[in-house]
N, C-alpha and C. Protein backbone atom coordinates (compact mmCIF):
# COMPACT_ATOMS: atom_id res chain seq x y z
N UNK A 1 0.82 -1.18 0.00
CA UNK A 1 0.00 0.00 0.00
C UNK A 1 0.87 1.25 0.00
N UNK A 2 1.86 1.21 1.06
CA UNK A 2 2.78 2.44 0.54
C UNK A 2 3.56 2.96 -0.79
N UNK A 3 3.56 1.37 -1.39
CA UNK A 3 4.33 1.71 -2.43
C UNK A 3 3.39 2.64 -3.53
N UNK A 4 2.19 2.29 -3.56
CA UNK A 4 1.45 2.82 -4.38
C UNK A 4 1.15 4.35 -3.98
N UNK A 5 1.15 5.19 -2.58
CA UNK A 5 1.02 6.47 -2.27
C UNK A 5 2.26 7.03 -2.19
N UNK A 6 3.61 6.30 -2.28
CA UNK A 6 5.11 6.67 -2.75
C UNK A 6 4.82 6.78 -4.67
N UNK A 7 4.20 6.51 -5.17
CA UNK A 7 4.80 6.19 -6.78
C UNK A 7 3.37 7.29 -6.99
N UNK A 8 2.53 7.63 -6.36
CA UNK A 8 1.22 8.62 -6.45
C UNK A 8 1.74 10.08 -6.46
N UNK A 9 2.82 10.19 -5.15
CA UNK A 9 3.30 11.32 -4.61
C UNK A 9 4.16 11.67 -5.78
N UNK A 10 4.84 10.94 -6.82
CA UNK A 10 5.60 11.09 -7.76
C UNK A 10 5.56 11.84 -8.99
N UNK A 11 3.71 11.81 -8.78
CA UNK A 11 3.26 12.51 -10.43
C UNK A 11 3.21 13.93 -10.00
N UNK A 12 4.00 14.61 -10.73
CA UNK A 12 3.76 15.96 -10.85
C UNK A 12 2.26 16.53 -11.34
N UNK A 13 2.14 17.28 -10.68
CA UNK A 13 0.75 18.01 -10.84
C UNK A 13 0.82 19.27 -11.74
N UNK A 14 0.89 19.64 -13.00
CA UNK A 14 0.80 21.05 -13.56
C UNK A 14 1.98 21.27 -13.83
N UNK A 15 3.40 21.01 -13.43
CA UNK A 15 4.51 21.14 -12.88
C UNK A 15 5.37 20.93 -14.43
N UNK A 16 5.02 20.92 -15.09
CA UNK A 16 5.76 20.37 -16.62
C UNK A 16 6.46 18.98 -16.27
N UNK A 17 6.81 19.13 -17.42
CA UNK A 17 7.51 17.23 -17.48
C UNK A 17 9.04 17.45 -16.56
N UNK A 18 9.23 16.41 -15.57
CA UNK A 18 10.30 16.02 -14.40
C UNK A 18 10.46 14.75 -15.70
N UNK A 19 11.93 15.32 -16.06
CA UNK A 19 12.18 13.67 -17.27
C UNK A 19 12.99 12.99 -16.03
N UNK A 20 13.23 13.25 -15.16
CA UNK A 20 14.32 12.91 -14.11
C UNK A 20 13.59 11.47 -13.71
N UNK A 21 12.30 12.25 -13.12
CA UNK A 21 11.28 11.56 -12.19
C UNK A 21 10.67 10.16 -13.29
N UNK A 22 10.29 11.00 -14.50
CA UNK A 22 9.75 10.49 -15.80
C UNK A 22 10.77 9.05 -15.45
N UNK A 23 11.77 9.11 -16.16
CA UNK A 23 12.88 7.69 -16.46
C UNK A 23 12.33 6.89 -15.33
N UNK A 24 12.69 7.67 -13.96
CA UNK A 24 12.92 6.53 -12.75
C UNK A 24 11.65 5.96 -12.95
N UNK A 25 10.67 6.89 -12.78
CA UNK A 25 9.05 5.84 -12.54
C UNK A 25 9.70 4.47 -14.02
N UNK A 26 9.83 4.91 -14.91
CA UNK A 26 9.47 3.79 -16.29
C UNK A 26 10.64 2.54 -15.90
N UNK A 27 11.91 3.20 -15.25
CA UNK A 27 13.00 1.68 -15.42
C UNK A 27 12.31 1.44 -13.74
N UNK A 28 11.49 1.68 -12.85
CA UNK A 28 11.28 1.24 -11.52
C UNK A 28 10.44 -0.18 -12.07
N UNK A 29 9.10 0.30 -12.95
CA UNK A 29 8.27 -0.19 -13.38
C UNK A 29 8.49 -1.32 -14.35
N UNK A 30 9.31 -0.83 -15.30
CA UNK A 30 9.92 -1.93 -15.50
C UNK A 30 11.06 -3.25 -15.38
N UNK A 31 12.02 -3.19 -14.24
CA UNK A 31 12.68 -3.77 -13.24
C UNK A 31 11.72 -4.57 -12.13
N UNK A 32 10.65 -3.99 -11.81
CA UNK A 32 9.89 -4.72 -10.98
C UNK A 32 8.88 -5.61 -12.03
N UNK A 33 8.20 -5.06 -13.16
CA UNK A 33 7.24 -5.66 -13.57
C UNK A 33 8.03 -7.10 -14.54
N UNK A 34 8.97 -6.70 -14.72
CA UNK A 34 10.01 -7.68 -15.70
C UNK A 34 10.16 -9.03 -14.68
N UNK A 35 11.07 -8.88 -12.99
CA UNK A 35 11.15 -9.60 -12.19
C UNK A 35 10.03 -10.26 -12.35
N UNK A 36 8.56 -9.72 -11.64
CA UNK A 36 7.71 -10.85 -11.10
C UNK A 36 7.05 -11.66 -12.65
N UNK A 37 7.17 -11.22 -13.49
CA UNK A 37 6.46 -11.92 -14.79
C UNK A 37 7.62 -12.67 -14.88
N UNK A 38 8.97 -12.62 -15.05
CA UNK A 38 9.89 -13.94 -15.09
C UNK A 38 9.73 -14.88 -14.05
N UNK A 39 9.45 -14.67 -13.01
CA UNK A 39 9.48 -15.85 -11.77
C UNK A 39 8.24 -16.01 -12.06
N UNK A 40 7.14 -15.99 -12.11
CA UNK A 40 6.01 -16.27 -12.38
C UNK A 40 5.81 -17.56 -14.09
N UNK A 41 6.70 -16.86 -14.99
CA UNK A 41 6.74 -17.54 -16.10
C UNK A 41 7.76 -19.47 -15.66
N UNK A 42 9.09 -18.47 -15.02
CA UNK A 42 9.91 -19.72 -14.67
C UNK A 42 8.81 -20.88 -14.19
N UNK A 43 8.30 -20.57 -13.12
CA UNK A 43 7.57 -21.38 -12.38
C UNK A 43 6.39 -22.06 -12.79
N UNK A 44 5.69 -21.53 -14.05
CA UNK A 44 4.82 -22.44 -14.35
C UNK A 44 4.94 -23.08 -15.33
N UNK A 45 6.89 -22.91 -16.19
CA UNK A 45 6.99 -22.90 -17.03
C UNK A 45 7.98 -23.80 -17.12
N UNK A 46 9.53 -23.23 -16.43
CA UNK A 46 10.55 -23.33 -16.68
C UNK A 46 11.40 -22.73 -16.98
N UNK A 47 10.99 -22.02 -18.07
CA UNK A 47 11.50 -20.67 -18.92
C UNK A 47 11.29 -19.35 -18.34
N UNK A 48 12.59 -18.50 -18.36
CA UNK A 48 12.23 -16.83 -18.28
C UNK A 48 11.90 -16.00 -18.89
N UNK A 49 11.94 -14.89 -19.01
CA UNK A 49 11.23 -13.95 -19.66
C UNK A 49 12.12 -14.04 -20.76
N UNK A 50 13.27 -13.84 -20.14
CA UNK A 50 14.69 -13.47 -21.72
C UNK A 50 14.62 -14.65 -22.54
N UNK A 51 14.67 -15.77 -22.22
CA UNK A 51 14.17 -16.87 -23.24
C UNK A 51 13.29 -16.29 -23.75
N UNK A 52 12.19 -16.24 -23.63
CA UNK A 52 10.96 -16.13 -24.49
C UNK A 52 10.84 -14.87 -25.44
N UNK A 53 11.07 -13.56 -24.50
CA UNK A 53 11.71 -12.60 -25.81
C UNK A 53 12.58 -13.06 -26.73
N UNK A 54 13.28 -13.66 -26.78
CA UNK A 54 14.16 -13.96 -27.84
C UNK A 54 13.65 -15.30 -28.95
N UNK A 55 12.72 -15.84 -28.24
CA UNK A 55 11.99 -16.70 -29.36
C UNK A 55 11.04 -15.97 -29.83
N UNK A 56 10.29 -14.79 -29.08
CA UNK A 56 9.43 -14.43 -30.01
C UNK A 56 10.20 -13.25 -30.69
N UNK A 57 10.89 -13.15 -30.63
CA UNK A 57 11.60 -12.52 -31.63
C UNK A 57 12.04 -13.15 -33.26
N UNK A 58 12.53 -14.00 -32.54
CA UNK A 58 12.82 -15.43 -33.80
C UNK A 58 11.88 -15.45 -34.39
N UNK A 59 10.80 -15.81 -34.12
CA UNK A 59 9.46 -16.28 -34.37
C UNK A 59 8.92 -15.03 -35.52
N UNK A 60 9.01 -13.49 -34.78
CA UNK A 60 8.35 -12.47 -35.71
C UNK A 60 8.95 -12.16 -37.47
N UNK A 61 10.57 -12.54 -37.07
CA UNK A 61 10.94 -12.08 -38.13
C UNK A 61 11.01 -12.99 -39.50
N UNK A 62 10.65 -13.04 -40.47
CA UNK A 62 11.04 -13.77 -41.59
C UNK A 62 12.48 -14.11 -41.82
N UNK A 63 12.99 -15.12 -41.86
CA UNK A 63 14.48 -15.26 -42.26
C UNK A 63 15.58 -14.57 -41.33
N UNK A 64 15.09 -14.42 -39.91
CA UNK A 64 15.26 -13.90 -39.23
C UNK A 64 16.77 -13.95 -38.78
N UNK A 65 17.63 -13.04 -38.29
CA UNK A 65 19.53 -12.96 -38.13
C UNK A 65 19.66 -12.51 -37.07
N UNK A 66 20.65 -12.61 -36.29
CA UNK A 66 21.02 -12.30 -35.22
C UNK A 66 20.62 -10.51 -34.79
N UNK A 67 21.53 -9.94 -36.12
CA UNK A 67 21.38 -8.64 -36.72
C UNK A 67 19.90 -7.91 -36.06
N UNK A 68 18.42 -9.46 -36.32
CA UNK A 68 17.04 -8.64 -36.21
C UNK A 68 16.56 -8.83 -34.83
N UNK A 69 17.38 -9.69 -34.17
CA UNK A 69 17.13 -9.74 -32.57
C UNK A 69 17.38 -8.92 -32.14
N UNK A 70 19.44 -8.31 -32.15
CA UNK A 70 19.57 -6.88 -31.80
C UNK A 70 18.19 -6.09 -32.16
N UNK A 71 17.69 -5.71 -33.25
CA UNK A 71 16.71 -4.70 -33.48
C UNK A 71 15.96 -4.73 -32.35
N UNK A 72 15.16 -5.78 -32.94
CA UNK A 72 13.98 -6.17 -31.99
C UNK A 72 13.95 -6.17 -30.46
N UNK A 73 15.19 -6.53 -29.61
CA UNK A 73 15.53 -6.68 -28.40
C UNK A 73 15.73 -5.64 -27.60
N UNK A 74 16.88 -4.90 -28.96
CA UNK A 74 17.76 -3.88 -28.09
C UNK A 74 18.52 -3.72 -27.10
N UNK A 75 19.20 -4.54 -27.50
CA UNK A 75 20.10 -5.34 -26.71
C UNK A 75 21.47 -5.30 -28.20
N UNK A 76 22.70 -5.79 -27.42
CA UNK A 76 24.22 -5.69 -27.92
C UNK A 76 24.10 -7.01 -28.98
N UNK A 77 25.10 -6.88 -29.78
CA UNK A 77 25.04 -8.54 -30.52
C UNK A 77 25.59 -9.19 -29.64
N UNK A 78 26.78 -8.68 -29.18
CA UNK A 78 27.08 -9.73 -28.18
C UNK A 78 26.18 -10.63 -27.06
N UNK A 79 25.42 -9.37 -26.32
CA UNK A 79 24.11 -10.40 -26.06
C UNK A 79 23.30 -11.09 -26.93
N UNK A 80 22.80 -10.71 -27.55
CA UNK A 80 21.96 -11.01 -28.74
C UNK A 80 22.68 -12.63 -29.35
N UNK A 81 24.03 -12.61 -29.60
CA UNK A 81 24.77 -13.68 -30.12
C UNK A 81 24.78 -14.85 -29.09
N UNK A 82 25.21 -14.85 -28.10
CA UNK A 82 24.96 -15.61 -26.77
C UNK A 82 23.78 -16.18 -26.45
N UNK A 83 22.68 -15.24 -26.62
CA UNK A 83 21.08 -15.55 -26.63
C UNK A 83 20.89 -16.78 -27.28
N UNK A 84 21.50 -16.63 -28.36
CA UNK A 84 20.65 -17.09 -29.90
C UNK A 84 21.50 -18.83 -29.43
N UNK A 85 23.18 -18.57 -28.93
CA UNK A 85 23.84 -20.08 -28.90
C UNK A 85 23.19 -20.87 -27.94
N UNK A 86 22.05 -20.14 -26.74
CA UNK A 86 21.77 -20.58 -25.85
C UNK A 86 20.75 -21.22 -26.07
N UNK A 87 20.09 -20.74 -26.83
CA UNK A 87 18.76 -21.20 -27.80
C UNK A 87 18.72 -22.62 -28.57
N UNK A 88 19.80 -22.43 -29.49
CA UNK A 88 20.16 -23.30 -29.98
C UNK A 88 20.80 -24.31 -29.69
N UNK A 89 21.53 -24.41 -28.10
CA UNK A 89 22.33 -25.52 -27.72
C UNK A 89 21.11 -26.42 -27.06
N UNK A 90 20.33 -25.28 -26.85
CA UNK A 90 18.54 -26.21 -25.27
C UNK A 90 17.56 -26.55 -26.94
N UNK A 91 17.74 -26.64 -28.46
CA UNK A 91 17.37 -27.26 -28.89
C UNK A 91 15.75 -26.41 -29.36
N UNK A 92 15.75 -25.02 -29.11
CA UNK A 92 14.95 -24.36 -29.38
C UNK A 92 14.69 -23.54 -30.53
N UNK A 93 15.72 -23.37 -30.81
CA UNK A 93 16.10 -22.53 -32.63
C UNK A 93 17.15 -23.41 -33.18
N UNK A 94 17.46 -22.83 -34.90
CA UNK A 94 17.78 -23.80 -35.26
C UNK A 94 18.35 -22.50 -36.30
N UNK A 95 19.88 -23.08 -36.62
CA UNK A 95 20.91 -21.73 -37.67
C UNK A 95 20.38 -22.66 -39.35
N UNK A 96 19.94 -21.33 -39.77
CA UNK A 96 20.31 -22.44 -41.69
C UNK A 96 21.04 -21.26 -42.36
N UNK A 97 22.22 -21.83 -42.92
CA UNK A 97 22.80 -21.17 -43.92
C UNK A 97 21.79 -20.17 -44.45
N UNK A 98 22.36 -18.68 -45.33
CA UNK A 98 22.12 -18.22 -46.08
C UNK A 98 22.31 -18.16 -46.90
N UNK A 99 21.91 -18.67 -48.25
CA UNK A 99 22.26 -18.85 -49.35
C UNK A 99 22.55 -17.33 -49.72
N UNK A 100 22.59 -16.10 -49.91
CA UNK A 100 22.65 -15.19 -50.19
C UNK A 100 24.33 -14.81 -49.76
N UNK A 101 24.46 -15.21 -48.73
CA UNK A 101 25.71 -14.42 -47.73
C UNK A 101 25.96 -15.72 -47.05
N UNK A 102 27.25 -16.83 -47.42
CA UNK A 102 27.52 -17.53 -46.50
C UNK A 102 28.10 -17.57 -45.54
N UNK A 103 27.98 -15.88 -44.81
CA UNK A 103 29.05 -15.20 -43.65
C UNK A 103 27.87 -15.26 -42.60
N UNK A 104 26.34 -15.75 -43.50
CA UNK A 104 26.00 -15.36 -41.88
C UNK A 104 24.58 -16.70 -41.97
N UNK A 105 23.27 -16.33 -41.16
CA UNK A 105 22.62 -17.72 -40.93
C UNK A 105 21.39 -16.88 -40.56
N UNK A 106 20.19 -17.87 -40.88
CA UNK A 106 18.90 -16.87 -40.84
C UNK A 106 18.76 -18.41 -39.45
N UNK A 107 17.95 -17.74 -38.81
CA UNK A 107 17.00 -18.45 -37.31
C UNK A 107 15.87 -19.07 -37.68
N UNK A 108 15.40 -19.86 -36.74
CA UNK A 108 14.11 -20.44 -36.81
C UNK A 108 13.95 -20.85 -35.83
N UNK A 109 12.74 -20.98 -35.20
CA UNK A 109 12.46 -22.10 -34.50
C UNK A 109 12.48 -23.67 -34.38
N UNK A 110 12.69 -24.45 -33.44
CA UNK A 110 12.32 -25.42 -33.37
C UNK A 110 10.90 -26.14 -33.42
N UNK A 111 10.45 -26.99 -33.54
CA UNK A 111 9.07 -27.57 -32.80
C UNK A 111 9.05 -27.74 -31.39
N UNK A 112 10.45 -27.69 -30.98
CA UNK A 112 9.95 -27.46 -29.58
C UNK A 112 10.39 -25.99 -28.87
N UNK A 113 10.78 -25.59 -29.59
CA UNK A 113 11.18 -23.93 -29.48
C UNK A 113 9.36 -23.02 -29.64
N UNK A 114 8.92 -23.89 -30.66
CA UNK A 114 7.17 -22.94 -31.05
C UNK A 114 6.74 -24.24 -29.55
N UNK A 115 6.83 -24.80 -29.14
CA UNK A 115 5.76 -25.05 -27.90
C UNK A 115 6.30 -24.43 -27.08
N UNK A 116 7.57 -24.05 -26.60
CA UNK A 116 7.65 -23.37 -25.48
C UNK A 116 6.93 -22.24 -25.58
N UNK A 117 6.83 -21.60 -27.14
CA UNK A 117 6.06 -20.45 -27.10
C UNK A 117 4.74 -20.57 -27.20
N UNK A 118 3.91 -21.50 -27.45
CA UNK A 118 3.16 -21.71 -27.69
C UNK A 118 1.91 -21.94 -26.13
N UNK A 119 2.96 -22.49 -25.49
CA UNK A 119 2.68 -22.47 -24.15
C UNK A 119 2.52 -21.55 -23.22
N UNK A 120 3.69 -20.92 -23.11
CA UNK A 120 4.44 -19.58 -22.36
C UNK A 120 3.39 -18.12 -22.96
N UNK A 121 3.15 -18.15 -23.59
CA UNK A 121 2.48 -16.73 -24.29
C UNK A 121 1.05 -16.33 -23.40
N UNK A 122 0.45 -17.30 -23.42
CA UNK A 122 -0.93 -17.09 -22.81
C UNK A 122 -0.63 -16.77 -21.37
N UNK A 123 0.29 -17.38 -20.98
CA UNK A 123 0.58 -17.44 -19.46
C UNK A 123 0.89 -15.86 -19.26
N UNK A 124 2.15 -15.74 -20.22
CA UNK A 124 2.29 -14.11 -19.97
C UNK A 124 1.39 -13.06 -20.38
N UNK A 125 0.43 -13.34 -21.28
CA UNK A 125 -0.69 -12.40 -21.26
C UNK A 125 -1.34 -12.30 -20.00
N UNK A 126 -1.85 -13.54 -19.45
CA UNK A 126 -2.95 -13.78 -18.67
C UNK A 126 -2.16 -13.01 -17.06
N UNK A 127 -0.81 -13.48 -17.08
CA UNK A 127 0.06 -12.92 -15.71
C UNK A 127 0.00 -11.01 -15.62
N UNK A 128 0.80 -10.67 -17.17
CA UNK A 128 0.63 -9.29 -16.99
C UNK A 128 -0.44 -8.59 -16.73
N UNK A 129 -1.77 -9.23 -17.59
CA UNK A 129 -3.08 -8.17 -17.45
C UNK A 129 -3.00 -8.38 -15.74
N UNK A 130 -3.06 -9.54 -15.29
CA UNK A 130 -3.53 -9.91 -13.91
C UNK A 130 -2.63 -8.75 -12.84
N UNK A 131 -0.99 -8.36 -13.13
CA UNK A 131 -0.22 -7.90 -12.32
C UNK A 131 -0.77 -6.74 -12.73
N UNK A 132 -0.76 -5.80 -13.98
CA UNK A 132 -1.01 -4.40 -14.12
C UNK A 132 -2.81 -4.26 -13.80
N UNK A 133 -3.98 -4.87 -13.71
CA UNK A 133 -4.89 -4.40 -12.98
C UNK A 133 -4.64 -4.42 -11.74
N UNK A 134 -3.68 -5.09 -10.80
CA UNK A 134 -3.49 -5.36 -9.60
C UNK A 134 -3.16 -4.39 -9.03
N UNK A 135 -3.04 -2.57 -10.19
CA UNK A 135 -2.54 -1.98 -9.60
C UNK A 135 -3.57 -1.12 -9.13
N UNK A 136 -4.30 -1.16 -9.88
CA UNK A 136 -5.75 -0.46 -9.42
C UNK A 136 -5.86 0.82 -10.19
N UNK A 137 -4.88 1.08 -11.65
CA UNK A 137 -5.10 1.50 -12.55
C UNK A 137 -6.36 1.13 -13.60
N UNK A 138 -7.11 1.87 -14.03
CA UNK A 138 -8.48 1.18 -14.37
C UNK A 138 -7.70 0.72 -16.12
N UNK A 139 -8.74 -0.02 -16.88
CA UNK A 139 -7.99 -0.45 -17.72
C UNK A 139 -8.26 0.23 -19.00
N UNK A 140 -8.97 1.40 -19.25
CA UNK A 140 -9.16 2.69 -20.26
C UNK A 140 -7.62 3.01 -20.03
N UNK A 141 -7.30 3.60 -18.75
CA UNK A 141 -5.76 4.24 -18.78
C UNK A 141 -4.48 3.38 -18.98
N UNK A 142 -4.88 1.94 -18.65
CA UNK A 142 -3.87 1.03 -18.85
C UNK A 142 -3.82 0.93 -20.67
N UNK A 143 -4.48 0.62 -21.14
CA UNK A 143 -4.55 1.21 -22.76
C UNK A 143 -3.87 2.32 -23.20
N UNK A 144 -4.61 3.18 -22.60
CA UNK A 144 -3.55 4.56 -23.15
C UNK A 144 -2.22 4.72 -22.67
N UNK A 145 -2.03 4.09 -21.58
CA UNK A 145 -0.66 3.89 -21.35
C UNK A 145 -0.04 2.79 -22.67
N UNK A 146 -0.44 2.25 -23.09
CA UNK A 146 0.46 1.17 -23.64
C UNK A 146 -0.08 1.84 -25.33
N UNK A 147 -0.79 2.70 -25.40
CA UNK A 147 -0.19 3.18 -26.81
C UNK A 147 0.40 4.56 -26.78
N UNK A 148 1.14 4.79 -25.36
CA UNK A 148 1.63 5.85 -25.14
C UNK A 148 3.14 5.44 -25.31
N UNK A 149 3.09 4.23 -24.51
CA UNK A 149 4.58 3.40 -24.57
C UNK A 149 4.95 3.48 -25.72
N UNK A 150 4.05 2.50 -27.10
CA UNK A 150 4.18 2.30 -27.98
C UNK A 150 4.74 3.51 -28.74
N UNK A 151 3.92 5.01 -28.96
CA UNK A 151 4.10 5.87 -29.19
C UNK A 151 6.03 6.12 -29.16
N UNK A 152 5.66 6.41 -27.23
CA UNK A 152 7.38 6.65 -27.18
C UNK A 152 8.96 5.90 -27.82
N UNK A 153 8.19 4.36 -27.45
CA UNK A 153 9.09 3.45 -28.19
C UNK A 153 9.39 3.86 -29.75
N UNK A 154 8.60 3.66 -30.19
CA UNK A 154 8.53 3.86 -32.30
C UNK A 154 9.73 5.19 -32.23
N UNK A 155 9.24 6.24 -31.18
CA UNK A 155 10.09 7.43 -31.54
C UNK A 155 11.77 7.31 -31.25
N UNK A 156 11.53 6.48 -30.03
CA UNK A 156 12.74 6.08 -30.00
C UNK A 156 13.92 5.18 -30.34
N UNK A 157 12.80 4.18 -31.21
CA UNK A 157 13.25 3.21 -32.21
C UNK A 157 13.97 3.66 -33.21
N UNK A 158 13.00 4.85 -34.20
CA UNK A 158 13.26 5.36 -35.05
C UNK A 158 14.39 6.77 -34.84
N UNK A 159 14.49 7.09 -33.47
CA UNK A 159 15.74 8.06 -33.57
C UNK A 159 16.88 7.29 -33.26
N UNK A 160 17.01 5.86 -33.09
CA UNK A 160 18.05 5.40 -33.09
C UNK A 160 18.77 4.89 -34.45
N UNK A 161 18.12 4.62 -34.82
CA UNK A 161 18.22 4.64 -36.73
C UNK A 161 18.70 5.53 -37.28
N UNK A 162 18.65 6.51 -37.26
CA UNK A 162 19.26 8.35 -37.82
C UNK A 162 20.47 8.20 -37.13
């Protein structure tokens, strides 16, 4: 209960934008909301969150490269590269040559790489809605929050590109 009249006391009122305050609330929110949806996933699952981002990453892209995880992730290749061997050693993705460029290898899933996701997905829908109404944010604003995110993300997607 305090935490929620600590993170209340936070919103500026009239006050223009605090980007200070702004960041902390978003990496608080997301450091905490990231934690309990991974232990929550581990546990009914096996798998963490970072597994599963990275298959559904696999999963979104066509002919998909290490190259589109960085994108997608945002994250280093070096992570991104590590990800992908980790993936592939637990038998979840799978490297095929590129006929185009034999310097590099498009991704895929496994069949048992698409059940982990296949599994895991609903769980994390069904966990997040369950944790973010839990906050007692009604769910009109939880919407506009998440095409506000979206919003910010794209902008910041796309100024990283330039």
């Amino acid at each position: 209960m305090e935490a929620k009249q600590d993170s209340a006391e936070s919103i500026p009122r009239g006050a223009g934008l605090d980007g200070t305050q702004l960041l902390d609330d978003l990496v608080r929110v997301e450091v905490r909301l990231y934690t309990l949806l991974d232990a929550r996933l581990r546990a009914a699952h096996g798998h963490g969150l970072g597994r599963l981002d990275l298959l559904r990453a696999v999963d979104s892209v066509p002919h998909c490269r290490v190259s589109d995880v960085v994108r997608r992730l945002g994250i280093t290749v070096g992570a991104a590269s590590k990800g992908v061997d980790r993936q592939v050693r637990d038998g979840l993705v799978r490297r095929h040559a590129n006929p185009e460029d034999g310097r590099s290898s498009f991704l895929e899933l496994t069949p048992a790489g698409r059940q982990v996701l296949d599994e895991a997905l609903p769980t994390l829908d069904r966990e997040a809605a369950q944790v973010l109404r839990g906050t007692g944010v009604p769910d009109g604003d939880l919407e506009h929050l998440a095409h506000l995110l979206a919003a910010v993300r794209g902008g910041l997607e796309a100024e990283s590109v330039r």
